[in-house]
Structures are given as C-alpha cells and as structure tokens.
Protein backbone atom coordinates (compact mmCIF):
# COMPACT_ATOMS: atom_id res chain seq x y z
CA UNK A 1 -156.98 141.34 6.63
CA UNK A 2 -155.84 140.95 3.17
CA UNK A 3 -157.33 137.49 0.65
CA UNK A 4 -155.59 136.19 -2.11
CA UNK A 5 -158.95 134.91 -4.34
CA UNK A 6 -158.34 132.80 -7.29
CA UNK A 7 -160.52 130.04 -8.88
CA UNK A 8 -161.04 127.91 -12.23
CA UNK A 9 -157.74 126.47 -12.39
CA UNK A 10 -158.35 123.55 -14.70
CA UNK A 11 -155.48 121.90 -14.43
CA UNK A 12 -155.20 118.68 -16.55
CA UNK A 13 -157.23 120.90 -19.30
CA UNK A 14 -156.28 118.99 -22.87
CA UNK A 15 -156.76 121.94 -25.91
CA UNK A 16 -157.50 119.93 -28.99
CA UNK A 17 -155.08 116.95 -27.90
CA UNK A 18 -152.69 119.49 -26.62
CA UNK A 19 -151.73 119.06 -23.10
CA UNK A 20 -151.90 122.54 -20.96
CA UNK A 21 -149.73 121.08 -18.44
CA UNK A 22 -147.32 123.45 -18.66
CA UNK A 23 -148.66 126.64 -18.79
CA UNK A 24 -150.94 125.40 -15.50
CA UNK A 25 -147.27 125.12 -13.86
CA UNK A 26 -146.56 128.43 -15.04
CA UNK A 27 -149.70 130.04 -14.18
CA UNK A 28 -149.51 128.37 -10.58
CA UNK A 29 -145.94 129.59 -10.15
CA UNK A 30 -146.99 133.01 -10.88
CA UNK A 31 -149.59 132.89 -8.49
CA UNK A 32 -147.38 131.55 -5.75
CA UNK A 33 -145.29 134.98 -6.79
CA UNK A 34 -148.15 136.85 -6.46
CA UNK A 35 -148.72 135.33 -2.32
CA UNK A 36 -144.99 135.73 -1.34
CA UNK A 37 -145.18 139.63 -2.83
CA UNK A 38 -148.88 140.59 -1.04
CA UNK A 39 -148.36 138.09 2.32
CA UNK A 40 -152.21 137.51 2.27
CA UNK A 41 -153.57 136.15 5.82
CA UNK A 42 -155.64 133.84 3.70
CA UNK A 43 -155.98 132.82 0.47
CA UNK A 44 -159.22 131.74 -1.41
CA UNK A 45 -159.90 129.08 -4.60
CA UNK A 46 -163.42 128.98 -5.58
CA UNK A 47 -163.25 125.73 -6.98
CA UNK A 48 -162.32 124.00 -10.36
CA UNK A 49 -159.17 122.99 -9.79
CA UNK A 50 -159.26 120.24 -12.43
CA UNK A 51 -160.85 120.55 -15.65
CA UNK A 52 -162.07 116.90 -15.30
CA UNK A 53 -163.71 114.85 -12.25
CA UNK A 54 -160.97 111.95 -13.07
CA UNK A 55 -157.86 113.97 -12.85
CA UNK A 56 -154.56 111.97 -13.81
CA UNK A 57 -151.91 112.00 -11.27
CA UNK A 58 -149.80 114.49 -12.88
CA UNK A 59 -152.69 116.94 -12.60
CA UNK A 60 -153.11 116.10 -8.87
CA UNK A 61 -149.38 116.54 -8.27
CA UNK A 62 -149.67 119.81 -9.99
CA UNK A 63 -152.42 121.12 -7.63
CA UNK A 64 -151.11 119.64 -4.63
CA UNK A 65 -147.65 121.34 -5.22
CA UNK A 66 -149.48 124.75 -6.33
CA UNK A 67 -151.98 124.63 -2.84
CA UNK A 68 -148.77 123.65 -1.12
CA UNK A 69 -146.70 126.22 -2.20
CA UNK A 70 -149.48 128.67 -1.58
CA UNK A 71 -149.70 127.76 2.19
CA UNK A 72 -145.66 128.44 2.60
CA UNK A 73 -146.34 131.82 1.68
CA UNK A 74 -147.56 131.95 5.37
CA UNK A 75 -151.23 131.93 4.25
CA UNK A 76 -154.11 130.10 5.79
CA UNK A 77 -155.76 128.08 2.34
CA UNK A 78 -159.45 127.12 1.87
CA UNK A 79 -160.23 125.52 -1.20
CA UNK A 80 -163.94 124.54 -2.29
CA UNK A 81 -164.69 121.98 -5.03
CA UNK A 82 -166.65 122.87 -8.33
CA UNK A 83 -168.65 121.58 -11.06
CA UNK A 84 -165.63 119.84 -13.16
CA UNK A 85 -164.04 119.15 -9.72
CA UNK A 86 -165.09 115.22 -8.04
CA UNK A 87 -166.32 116.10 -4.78
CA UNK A 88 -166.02 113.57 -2.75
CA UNK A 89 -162.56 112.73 -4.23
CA UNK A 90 -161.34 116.25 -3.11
CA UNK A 91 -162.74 115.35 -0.32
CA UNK A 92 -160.55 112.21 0.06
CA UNK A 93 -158.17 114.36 0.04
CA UNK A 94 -159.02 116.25 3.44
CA UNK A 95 -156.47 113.86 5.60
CA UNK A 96 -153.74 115.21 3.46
CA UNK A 97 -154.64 119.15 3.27
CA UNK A 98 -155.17 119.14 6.92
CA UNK A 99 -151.75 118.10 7.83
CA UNK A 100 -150.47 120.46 5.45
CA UNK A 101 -152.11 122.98 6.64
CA UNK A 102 -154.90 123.19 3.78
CA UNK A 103 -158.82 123.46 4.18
CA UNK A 104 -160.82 121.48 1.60
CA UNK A 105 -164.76 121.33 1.04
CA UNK A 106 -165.38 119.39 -1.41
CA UNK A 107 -168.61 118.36 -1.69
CA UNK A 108 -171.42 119.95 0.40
CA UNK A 109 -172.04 118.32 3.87
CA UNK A 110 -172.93 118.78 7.02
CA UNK A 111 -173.86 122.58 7.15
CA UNK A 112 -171.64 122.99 10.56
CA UNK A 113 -168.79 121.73 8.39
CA UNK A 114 -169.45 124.92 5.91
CA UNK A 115 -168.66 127.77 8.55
CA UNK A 116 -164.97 127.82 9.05
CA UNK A 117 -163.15 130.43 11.49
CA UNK A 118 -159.76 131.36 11.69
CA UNK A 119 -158.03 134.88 12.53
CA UNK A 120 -155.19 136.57 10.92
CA UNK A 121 -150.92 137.27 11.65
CA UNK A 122 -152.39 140.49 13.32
CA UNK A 123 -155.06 138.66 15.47
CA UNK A 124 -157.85 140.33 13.51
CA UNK A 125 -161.51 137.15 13.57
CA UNK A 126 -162.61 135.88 10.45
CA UNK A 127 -165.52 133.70 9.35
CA UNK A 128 -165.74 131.79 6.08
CA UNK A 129 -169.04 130.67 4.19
CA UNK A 130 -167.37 128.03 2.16
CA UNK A 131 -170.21 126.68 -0.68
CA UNK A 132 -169.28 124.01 -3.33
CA UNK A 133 -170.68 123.87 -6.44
CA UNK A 134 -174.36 122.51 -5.78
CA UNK A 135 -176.17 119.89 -8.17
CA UNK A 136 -179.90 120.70 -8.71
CA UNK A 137 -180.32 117.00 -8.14
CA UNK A 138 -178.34 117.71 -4.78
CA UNK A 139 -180.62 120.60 -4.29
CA UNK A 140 -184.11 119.47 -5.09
CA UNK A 141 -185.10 116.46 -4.61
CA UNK A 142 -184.59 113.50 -7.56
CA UNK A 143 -188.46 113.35 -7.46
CA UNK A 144 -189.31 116.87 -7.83
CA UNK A 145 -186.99 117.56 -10.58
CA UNK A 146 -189.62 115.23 -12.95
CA UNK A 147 -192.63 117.26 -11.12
CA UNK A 148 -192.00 120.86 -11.44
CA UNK A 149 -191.74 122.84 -14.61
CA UNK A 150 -188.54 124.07 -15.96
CA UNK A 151 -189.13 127.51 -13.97
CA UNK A 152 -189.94 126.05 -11.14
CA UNK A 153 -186.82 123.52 -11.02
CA UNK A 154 -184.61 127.11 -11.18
CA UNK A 155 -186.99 129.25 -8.66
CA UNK A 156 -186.07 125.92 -6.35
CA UNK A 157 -182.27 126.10 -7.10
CA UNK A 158 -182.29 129.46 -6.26
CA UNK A 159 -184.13 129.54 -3.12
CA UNK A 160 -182.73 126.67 -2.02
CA UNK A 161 -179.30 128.09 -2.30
CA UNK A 162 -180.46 131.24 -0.66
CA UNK A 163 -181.38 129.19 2.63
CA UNK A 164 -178.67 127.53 2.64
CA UNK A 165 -176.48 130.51 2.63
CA UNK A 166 -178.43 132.31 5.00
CA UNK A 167 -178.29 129.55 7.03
CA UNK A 168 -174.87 129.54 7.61
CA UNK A 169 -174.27 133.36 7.63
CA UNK A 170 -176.27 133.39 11.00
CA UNK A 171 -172.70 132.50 12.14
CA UNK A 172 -170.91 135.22 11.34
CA UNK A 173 -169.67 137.75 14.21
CA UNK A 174 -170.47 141.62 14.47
CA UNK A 175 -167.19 142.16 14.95
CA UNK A 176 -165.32 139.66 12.95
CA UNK A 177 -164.23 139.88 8.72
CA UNK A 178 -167.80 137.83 7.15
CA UNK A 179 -166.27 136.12 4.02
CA UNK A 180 -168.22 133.75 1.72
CA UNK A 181 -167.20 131.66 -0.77
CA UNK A 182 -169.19 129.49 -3.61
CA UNK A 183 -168.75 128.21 -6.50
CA UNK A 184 -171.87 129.39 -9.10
CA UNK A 185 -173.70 131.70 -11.68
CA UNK A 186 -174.76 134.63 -10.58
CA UNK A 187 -177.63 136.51 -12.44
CA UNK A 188 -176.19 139.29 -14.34
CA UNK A 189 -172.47 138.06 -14.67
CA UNK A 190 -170.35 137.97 -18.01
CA UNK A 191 -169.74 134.29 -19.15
CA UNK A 192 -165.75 134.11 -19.54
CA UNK A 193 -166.43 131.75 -23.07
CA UNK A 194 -165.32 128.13 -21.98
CA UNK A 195 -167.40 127.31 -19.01
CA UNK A 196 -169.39 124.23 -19.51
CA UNK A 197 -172.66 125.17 -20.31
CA UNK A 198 -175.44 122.99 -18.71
CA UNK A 199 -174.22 124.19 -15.71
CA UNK A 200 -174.09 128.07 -16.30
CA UNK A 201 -177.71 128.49 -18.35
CA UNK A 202 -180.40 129.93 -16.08
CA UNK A 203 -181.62 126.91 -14.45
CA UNK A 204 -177.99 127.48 -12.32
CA UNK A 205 -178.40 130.70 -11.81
CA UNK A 206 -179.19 132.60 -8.72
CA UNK A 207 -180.15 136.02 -7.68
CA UNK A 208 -177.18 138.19 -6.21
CA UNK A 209 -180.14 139.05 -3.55
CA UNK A 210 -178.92 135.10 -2.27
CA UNK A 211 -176.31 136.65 -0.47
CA UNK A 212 -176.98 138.96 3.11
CA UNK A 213 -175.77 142.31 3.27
CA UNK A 214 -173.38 141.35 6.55
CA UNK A 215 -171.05 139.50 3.89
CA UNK A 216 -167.85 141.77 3.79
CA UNK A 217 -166.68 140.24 0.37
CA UNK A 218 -167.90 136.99 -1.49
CA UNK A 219 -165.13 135.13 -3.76
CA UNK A 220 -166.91 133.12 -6.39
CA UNK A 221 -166.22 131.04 -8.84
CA UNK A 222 -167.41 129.64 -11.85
CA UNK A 223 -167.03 132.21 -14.66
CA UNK A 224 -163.93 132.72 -16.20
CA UNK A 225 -163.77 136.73 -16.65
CA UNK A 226 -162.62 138.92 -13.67
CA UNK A 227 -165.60 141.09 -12.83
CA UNK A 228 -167.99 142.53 -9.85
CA UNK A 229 -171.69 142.11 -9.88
CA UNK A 230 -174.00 144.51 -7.94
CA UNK A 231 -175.61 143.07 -5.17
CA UNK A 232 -176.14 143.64 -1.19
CA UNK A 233 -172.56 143.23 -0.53
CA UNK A 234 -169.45 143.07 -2.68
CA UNK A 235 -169.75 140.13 -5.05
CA UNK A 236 -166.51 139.39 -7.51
CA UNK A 237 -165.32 136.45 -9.82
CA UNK A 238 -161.34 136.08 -9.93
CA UNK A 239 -161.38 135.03 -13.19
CA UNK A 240 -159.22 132.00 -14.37
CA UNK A 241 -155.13 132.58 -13.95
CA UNK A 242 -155.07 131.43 -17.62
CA UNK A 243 -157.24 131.10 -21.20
CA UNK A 244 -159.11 127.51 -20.95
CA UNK A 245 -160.00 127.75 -24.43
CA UNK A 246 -159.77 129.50 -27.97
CA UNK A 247 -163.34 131.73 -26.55
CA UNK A 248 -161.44 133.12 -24.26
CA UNK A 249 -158.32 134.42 -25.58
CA UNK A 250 -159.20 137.79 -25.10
CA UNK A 251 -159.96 137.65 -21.17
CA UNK A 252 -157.02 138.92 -19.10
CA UNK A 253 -155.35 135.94 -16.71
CA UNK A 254 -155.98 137.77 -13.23
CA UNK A 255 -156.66 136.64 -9.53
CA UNK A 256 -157.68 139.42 -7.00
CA UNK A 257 -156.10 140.61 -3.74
CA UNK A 258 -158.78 142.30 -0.87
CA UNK A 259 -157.84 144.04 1.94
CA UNK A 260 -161.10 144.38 3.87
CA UNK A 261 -162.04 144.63 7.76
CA UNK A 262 -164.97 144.18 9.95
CA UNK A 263 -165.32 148.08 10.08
CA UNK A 264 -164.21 149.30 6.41
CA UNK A 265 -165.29 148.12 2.96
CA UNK A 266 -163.33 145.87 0.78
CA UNK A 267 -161.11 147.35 -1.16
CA UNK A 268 -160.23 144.83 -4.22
CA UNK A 269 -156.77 145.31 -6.71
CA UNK A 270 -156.72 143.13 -9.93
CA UNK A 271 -153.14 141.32 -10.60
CA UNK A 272 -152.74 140.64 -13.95
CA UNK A 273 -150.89 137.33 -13.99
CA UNK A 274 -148.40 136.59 -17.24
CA UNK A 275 -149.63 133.35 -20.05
CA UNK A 276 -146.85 131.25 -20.88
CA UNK A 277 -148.42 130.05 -23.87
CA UNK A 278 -150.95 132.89 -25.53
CA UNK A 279 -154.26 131.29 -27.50
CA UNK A 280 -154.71 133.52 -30.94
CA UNK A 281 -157.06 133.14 -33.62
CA UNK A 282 -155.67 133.94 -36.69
CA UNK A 283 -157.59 134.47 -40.61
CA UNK A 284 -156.53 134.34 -43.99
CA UNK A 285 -155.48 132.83 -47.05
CA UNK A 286 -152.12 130.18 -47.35
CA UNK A 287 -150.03 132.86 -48.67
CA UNK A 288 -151.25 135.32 -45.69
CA UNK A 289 -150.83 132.75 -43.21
CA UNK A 290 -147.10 132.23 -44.67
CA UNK A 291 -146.08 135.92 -43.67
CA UNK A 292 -147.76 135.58 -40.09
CA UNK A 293 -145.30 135.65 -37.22
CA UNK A 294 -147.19 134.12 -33.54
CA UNK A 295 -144.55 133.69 -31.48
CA UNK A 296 -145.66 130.82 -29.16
CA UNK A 297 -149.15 131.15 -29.67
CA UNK A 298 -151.48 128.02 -29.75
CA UNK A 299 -153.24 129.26 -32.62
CA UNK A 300 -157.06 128.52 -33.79
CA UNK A 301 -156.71 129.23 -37.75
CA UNK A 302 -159.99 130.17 -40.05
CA UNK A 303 -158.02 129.71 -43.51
CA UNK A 304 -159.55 131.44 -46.30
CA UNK A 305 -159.76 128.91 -49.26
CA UNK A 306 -161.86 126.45 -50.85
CA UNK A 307 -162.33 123.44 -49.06
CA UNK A 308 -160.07 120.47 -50.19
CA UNK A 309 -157.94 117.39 -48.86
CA UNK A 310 -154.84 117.95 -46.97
CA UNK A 311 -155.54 122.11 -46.52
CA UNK A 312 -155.40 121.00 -42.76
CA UNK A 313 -152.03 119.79 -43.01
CA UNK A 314 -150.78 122.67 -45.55
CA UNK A 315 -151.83 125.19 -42.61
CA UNK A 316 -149.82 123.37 -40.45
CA UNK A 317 -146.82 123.09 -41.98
CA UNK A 318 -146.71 127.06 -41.86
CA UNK A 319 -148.22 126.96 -38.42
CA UNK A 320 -147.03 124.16 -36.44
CA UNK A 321 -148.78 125.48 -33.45
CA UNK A 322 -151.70 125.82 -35.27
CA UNK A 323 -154.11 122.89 -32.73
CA UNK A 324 -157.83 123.87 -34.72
CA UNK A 325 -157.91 124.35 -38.76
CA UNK A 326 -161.24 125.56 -39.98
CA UNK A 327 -162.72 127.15 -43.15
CA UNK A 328 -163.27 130.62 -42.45
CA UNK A 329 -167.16 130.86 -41.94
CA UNK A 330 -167.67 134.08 -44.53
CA UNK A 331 -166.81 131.24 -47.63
CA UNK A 332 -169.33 128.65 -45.99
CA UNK A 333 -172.72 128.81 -48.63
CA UNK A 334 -175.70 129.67 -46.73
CA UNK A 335 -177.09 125.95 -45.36
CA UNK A 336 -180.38 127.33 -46.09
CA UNK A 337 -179.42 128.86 -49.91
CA UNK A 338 -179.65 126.68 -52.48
CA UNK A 339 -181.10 123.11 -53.43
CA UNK A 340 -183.48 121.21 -50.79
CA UNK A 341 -181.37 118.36 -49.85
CA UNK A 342 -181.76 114.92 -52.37
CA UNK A 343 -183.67 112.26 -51.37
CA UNK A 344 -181.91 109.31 -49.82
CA UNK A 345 -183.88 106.66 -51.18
CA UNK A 346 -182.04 104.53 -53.97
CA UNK A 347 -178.43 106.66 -53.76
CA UNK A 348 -175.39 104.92 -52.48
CA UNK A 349 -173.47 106.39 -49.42
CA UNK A 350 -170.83 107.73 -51.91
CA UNK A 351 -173.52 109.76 -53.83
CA UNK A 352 -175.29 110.99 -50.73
CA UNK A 353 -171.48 112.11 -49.49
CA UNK A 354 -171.01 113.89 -52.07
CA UNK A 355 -174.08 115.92 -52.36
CA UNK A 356 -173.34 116.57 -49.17
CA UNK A 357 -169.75 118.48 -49.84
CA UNK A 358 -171.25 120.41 -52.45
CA UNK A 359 -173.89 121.86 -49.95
CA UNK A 360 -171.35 122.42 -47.52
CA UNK A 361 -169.20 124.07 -49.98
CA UNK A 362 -166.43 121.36 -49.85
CA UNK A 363 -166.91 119.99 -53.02
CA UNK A 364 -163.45 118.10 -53.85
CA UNK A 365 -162.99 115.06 -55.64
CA UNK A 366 -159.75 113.64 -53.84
CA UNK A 367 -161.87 113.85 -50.65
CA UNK A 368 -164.79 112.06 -52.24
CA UNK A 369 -162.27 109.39 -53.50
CA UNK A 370 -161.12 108.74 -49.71
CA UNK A 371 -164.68 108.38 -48.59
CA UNK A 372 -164.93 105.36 -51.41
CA UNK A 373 -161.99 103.71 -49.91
CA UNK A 374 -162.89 104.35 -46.91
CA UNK A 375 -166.34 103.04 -47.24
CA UNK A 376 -164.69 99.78 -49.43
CA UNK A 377 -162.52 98.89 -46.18
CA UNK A 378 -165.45 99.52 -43.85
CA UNK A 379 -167.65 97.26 -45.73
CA UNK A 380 -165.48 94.87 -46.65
CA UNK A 381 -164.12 93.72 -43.02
C-alpha cells in the first residue's frame, strides 16, 4: 500500500501580526498535488492542524477544504488531533468527516475507538494505531502529578504511553499492513525550532522502545523537521508542509510518501513541497539593508546600529516585509559587564528608565523623552 503522511499544519498561525493564511492555502494545495500525482490508498496527518485550540472559521474552512480535497484524491483520510489542536472540538467535528469520508480522533477515548481497519484499491488489510496527543494530566492521574517527583511524573508518561500503545497493537493482523500513528516527542529526535516547548522538554518524551517491533511504519507528529529515529520499527516525523516561525527557516517544507506491505519493509521518499512566502533573517547596517533584494520574504531583521527611536520604522521603510526589527545581538553590552544596577530607592521612574537604556545599550534621549510623556499621560488620567 502506499501513505501519504503529513502533520503540523498550523493553520490560522499569526507571524508577528501577520496572518499565514495564505501560504497555509498554498501549502495545502501543494499537498493535494502531491495525492493526485502518488494516488496513496491512505493518507495520514499526525495532528496540529491549527496552530491554536480556538481556531477562527476561516482557519476551519481552510482545513476542512484541504482534508476534503485530500479524500477526492481517492484516498482513505485519518486525521489525529495534537497539542495546539482542541480535542474534543475536532472531535465535534466527527459527524461531518464521516460523511465525507474522513476519520477523526481527536481526543483519546475509548481504546476500541483507537484501532481503525480499512484495506486498500488493491484489496491489500490494513490496521491503524491512531494516538492523539496525550496530556500528562490525561495520563497520570491529577493527584499523582503533585506526589511524584519530576522523574517520576516522565517515567509515568512514558510507560503509560507504552501500555497504551501496546495495548492496542495486540490488534494488529499477521498478515495485514500494522500502521501507527501519534502525535509526540520521541527521545532522540531533532526539535524543528517553533514547537511549543512545555510540551516537547523531557517530561513529554518517550522512549522509541514505546513502540512494538510488528509496527510496519509509525507517522508521528509533533516536531517540525522531516527525520527518522532508530527504534524497533521504522519511526519518521513528516515535518511541517511550511516554516511556522523565523527558527525554522532553514527546515525544508516536506511530507513523506511510504509504500510498505505486510511482507516487505517500508520504503519512505521525501517530497519537498514549494513555500509561497519564504521566512529569511537578514543582518546589517541601514545602508546594507538598502542594497538587499528578498523577494517575498517575510524577513526577521538584526540591524546593526545603535539603538534609537524610530530605527524600527527606518528598517521598514527599506523592508516593508520586514515583520521582527531587532538590534543585532553582537552590539548588545554584556548584561553582566559594567555597573551593578542603581538602587531604586528615592529615583523617579524616568531616572530608573534611563539607567536602564544605558545598560542595555539603548541610551537615546528622544526615547527617554517619550517615556516622560508617556509616564505624564499615564499618571495624569
């Protein structure tokens, strides 16, 4: 059988106030290009489709259409929910994805509800292992989380994952494709660079030994860079279909296609899928910045001058696309260098403000004059 395996969408992701709504529509499309080329029997998203658990309705429309559009490709779809997805909301959803033809899991459930079965154009028996992302509240108990030490809480997670997982597998056939998908850190995996991180830090991560050797190829998601990790069977992220933030403009957008069978090993192919809208950090001084050509890049800029008011909107009236305006870090003074901090005690907030700039390095007397004004209105209400 061949699997189309994508994950992380995060559609409805806002980039420093900039909407991302239309490279997700792009990035979907390309995908839906990608299914109608390879004719997968069934295609695989490892949760977050939304990059928030209150999605607005243009993001829903946008994944609704994409998962849609993916099905008419003649694939079967599972999708499982992950940690920026809601659940139970997805879960709302099931009424609607099962008339269309769609397979949602949401939130986890009923373990019977977990194993799904389904067999391909050329008759060939799969089984599914379809995990959402997993709470360690959900996992241990409220009580014990206040109980056991911080190893313990992950030693827990882990095992209890593991059970879970081998729970289920005891359904797969000996001569039927044994797929799993979940939505989770593996030990050993490459962070992509914007994953949230209280739920990618050890205390979510589990053991590649949590999944059995009679898996033929597990689709996670989670992390945002394409890559295998060794384990008992063959374990791969997808990898998000585009950059979620500025950390990781250097990943490559991809989503895997596997052709596997119950008697040979899965054989995986990257497909590099095309960004609408590049993310680029750029460095150097106003007049450098002037001669830089970016094309459509959203741009992250690290401007190499002294700190004053209005160099923000300077840079971007070179760079209009420029969304995040920073100081490069190499003219930053050393926080620790220098003078210990002065006291607070008898100095106005103006005073105390402006030591402050000079520490930072942003010494600048227009800016200290706005902070007076500022501070006049403020009080003054």
């Amino acid at each position: 059988m061949r699997i189309l395996h994508t994950s992380d969408w995060h559609v409805g992701k806002v980039l420093k106030g900039q909407s991302r709504a239309d490279d997700h529509i792009a990035a979907l499309k390309a995908l839906v290009d990608v299914a109608e080329a390879e004719r997968p029997d069934l295609v695989i998203v490892a949760g977050d489709l939304y990059d928030t658990a209150t999605p607005t309705a243009d993001s829903t429309k946008i994944v609704t259409r994409g998962l849609s559009a993916l099905h008419k490709s003649g694939a079967e779809v599972v999708v499982i929910g992950g940690n920026h997805d809601n659940g139970k909301a997805l879960d709302a959803l099931r009424p609607w994805a099962d008339a269309a033809g769609i397979t949602i899991r949401g939130a986890v459930g009923r373990p019977e509800e977990h194993l799904l079965s389904g067999t391909t154009r050329d008759g060939e028996p799969w089984r599914l292992v379809a995990l959402p992302f997993l709470s360690q509240r959900y996992a241990v108990r409220a009580s014990e989380l206040f109980e056991l030490s911080a190893a313990e809480v992950t030693q827990s997670y882990a095992h209890y994952v593991g059970e879970l997982i081998g729970r289920l597998a005891q359904g797969f056939g000996g001569d039927t494709v044994n797929l799993l998908t979940a939505h989770l850190t593996v030990i050993g995996a490459t962070m992509g660079g914007g994953e949230r991180e209280a739920h990618t830090i050890m205390g979510y991560a589990v053991p590649a030994t949590v999944f059995p050797s009679s898996v033929h190829y597990a689709a996670l998601g989670h992390l945002h860079r394409a890559q295998s990790v060794a384990g008992p069977c063959p374990i791969r992220y997808s990898g998000s279909p585009l950059p979620i933030d500025f950390g990781e403009e250097e990943n490559v957008s991809t989503a895997c296609v596997v052709d596997v069978s119950a008697t040979t090993a899965a054989r995986v192919r990257e497909v590099t899928l095309p960004v609408s809208t590049p993310l680029r950090t750029v460095r150097g001084t106003l007049a450098q910045l002037a001669t830089l050509t970016t094309g459509e890049a959203w741009l992250r800029v690290y401007v190499q001058e002294a700190p004053r008011a209005g160099l923000r909107e300077e840079v971007q009236e070179l760079l209009p696309k420029a969304l995040e305006v920073r100081i490069d870090p190499k003219l930053l003074p050393n926080p620790g260098a220098g003078k210990a901090e002065a006291a607070r005690a008898g100095r106005s907030a103006g005073e105390l403000f402006a030591d402050y700039l000079v520490q930072r390095g942003h010494a600048d007397e227009a800016t200290v004059a706005l902070f007076h004004r500022l501070h006049d209105e403020v009080m003054h209400a």
